[in-house]
N, C-alpha and C. Protein backbone atom coordinates (compact mmCIF):
# COMPACT_ATOMS: atom_id res chain seq x y z
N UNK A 1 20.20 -3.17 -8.39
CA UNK A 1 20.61 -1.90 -8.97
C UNK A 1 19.69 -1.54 -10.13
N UNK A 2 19.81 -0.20 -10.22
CA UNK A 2 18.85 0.08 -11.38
C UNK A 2 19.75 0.07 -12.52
N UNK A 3 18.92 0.19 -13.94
CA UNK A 3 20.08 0.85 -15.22
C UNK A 3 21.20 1.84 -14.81
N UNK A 4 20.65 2.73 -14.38
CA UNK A 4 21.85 3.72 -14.37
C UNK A 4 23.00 3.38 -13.00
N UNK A 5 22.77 2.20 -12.08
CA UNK A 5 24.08 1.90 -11.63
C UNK A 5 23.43 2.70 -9.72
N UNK A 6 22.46 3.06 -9.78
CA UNK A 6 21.97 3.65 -8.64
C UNK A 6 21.22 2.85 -7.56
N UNK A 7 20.96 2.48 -6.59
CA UNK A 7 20.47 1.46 -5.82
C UNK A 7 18.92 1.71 -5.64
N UNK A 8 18.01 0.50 -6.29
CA UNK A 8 16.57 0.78 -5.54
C UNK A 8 16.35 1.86 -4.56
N UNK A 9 16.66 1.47 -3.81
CA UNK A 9 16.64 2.24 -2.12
C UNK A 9 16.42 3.97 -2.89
N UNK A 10 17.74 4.29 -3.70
CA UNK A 10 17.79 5.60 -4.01
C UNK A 10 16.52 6.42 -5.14
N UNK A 11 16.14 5.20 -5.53
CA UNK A 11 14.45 5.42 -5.97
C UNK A 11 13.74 5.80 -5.66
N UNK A 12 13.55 4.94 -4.53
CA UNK A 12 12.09 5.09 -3.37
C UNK A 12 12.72 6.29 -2.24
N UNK A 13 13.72 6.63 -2.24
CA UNK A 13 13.72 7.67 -1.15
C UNK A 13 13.19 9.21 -1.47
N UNK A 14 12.64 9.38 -2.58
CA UNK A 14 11.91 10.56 -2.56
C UNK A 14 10.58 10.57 -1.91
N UNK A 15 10.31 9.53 -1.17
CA UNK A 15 8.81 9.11 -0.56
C UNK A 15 8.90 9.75 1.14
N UNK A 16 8.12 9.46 1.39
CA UNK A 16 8.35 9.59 3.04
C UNK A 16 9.34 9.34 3.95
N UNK A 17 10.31 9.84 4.72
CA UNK A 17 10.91 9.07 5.12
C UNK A 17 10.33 8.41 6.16
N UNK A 18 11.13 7.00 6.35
CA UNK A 18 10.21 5.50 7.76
C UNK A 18 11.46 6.52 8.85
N UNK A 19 11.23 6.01 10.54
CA UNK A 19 12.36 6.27 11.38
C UNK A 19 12.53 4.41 11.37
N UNK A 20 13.59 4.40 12.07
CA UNK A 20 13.86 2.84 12.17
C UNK A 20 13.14 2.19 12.47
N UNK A 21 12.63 2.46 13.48
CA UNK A 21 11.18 1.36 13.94
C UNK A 21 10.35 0.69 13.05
N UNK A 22 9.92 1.83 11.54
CA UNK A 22 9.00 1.83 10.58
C UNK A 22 9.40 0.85 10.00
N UNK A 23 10.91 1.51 9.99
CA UNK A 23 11.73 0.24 8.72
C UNK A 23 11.94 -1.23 8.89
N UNK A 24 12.18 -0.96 10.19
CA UNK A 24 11.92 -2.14 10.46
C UNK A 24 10.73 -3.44 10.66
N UNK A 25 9.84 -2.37 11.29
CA UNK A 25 8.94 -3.16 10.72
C UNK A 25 8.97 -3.70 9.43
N UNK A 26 8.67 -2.71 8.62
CA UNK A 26 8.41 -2.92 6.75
C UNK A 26 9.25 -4.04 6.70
N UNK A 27 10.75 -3.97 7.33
CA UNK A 27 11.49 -4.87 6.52
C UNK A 27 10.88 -6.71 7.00
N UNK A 28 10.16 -6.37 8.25
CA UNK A 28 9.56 -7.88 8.57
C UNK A 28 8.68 -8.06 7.81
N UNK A 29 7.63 -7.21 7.75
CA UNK A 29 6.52 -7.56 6.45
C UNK A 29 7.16 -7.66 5.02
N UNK A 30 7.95 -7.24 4.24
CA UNK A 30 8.74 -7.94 3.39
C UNK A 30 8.67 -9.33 3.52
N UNK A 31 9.83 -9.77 4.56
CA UNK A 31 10.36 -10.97 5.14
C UNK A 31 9.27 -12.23 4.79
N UNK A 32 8.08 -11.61 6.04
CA UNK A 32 6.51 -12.14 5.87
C UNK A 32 6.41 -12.74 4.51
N UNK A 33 5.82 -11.76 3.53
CA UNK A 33 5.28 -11.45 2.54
C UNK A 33 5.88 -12.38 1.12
N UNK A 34 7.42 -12.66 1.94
CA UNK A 34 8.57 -13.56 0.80
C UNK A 34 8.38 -15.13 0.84
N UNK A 35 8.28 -14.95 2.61
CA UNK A 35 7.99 -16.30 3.14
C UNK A 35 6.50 -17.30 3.43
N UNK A 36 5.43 -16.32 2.90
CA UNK A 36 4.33 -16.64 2.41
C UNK A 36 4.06 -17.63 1.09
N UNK A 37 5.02 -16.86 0.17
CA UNK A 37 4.81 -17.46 -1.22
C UNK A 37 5.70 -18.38 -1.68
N UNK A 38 6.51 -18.64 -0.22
CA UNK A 38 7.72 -19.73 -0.98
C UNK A 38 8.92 -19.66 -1.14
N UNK A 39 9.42 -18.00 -0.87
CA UNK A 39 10.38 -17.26 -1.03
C UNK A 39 10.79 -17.01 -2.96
N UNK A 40 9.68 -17.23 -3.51
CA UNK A 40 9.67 -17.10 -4.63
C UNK A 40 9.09 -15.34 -4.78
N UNK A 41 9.80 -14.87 -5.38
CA UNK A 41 9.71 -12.98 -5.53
C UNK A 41 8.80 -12.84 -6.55
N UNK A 42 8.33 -13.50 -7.98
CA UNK A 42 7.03 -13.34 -8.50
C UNK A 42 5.69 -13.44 -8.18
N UNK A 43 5.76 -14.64 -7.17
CA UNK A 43 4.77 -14.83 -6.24
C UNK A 43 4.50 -13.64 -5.72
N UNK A 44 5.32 -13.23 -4.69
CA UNK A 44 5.17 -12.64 -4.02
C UNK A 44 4.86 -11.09 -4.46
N UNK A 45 5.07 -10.68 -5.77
CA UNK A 45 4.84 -9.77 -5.87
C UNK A 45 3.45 -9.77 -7.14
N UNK A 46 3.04 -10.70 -7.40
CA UNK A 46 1.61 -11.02 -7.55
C UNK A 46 0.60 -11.17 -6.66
N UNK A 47 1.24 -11.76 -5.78
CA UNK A 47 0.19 -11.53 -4.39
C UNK A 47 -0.14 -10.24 -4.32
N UNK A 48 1.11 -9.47 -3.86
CA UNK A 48 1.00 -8.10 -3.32
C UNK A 48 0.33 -7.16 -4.34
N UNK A 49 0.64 -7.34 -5.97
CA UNK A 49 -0.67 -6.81 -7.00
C UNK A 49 -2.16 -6.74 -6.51
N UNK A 50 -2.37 -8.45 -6.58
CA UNK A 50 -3.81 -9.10 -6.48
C UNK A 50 -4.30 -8.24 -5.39
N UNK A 51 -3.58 -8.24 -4.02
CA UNK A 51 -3.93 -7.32 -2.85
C UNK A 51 -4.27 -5.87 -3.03
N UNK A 52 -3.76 -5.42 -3.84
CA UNK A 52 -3.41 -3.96 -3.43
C UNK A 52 -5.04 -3.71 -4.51
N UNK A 53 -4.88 -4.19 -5.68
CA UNK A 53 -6.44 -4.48 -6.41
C UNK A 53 -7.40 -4.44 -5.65
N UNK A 54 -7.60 -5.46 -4.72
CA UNK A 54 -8.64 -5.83 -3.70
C UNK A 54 -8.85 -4.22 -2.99
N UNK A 55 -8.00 -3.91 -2.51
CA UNK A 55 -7.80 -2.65 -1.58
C UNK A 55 -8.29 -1.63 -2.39
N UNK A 56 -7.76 -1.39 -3.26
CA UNK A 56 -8.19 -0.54 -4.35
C UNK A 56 -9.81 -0.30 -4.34
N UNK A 57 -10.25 -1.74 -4.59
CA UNK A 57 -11.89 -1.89 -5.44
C UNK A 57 -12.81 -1.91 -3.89
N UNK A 58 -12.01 -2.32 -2.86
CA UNK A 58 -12.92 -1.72 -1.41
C UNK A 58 -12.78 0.03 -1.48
N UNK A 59 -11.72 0.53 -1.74
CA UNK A 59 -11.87 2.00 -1.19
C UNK A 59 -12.80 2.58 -1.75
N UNK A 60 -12.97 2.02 -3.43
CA UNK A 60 -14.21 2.74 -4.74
C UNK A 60 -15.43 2.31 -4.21
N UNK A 61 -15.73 1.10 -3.38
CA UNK A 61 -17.12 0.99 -2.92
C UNK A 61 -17.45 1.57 -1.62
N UNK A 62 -16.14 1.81 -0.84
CA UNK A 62 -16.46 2.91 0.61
C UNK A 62 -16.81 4.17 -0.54
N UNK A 63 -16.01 4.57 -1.24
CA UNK A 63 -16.00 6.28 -1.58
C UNK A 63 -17.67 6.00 -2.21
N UNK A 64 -18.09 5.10 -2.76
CA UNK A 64 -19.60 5.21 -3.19
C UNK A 64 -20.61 5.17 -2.38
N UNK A 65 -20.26 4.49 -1.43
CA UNK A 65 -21.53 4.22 -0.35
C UNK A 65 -21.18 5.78 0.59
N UNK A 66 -20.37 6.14 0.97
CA UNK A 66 -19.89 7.29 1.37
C UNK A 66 -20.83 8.43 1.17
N UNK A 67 -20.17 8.75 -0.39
CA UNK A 67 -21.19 9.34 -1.22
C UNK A 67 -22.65 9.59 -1.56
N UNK A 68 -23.09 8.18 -1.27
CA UNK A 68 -24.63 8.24 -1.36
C UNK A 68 -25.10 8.54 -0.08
N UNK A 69 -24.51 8.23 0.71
CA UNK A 69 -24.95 8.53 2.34
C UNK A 69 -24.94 10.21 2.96
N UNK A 70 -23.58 10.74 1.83
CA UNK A 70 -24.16 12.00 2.18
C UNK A 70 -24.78 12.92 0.89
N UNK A 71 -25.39 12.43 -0.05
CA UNK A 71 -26.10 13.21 -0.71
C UNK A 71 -27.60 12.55 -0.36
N UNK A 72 -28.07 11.95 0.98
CA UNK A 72 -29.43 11.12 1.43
C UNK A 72 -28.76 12.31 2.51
N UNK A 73 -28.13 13.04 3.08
CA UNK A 73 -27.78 14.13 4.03
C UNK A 73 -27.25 12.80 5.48
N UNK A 74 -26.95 12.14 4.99
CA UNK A 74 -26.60 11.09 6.64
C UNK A 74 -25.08 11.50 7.20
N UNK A 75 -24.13 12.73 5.94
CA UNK A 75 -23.31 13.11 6.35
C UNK A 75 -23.35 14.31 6.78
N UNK A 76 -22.54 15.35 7.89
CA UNK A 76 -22.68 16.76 7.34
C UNK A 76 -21.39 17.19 7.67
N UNK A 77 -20.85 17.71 6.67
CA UNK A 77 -19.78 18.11 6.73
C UNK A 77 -19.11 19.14 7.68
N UNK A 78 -18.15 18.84 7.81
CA UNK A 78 -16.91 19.83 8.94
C UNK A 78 -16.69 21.18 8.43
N UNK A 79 -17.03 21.85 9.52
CA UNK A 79 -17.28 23.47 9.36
C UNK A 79 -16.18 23.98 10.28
N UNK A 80 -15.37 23.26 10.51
CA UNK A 80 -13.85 24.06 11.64
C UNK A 80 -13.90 24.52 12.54
């Protein structure tokens, strides 16, 4: 529960909604993700930091190499 007495869940539901399938999935990768680190929840949500970092600092070196590739013209952009 949060401070005000409201459930996580009712947090995150201003996001996308999953259909069940989604959720379900998600809820196995959770599961995964718990049972990786031990079922210890700091772990696990240091992992999932450390990760999302990683992910992060790949997308800034795609968006750079990206970038240089199309100001060398190796891109050309979408005209509709």
């Amino acid at each position: 529960m949060t401070p005000d007495g409201s459930t996580w869940n009712n947090v995150m539901s201003s996001g996308p909604q999953l259909n069940p399938q989604d959720t379900d999935e998600l809820e196995a990768a959770v599961d995964q993700a718990i049972a990786a680190c031990g079922g210890d929840m700091r772990s696990t949500i240091r992992a999932l930091i450390v990760a999302n970092e990683f992910l992060e600092s790949e997308v800034g070196e795609l968006m750079k190499a990206v970038s240089h590739a199309y100001v060398r013209g190796r891109f050309q952009t979408y005209s509709g």
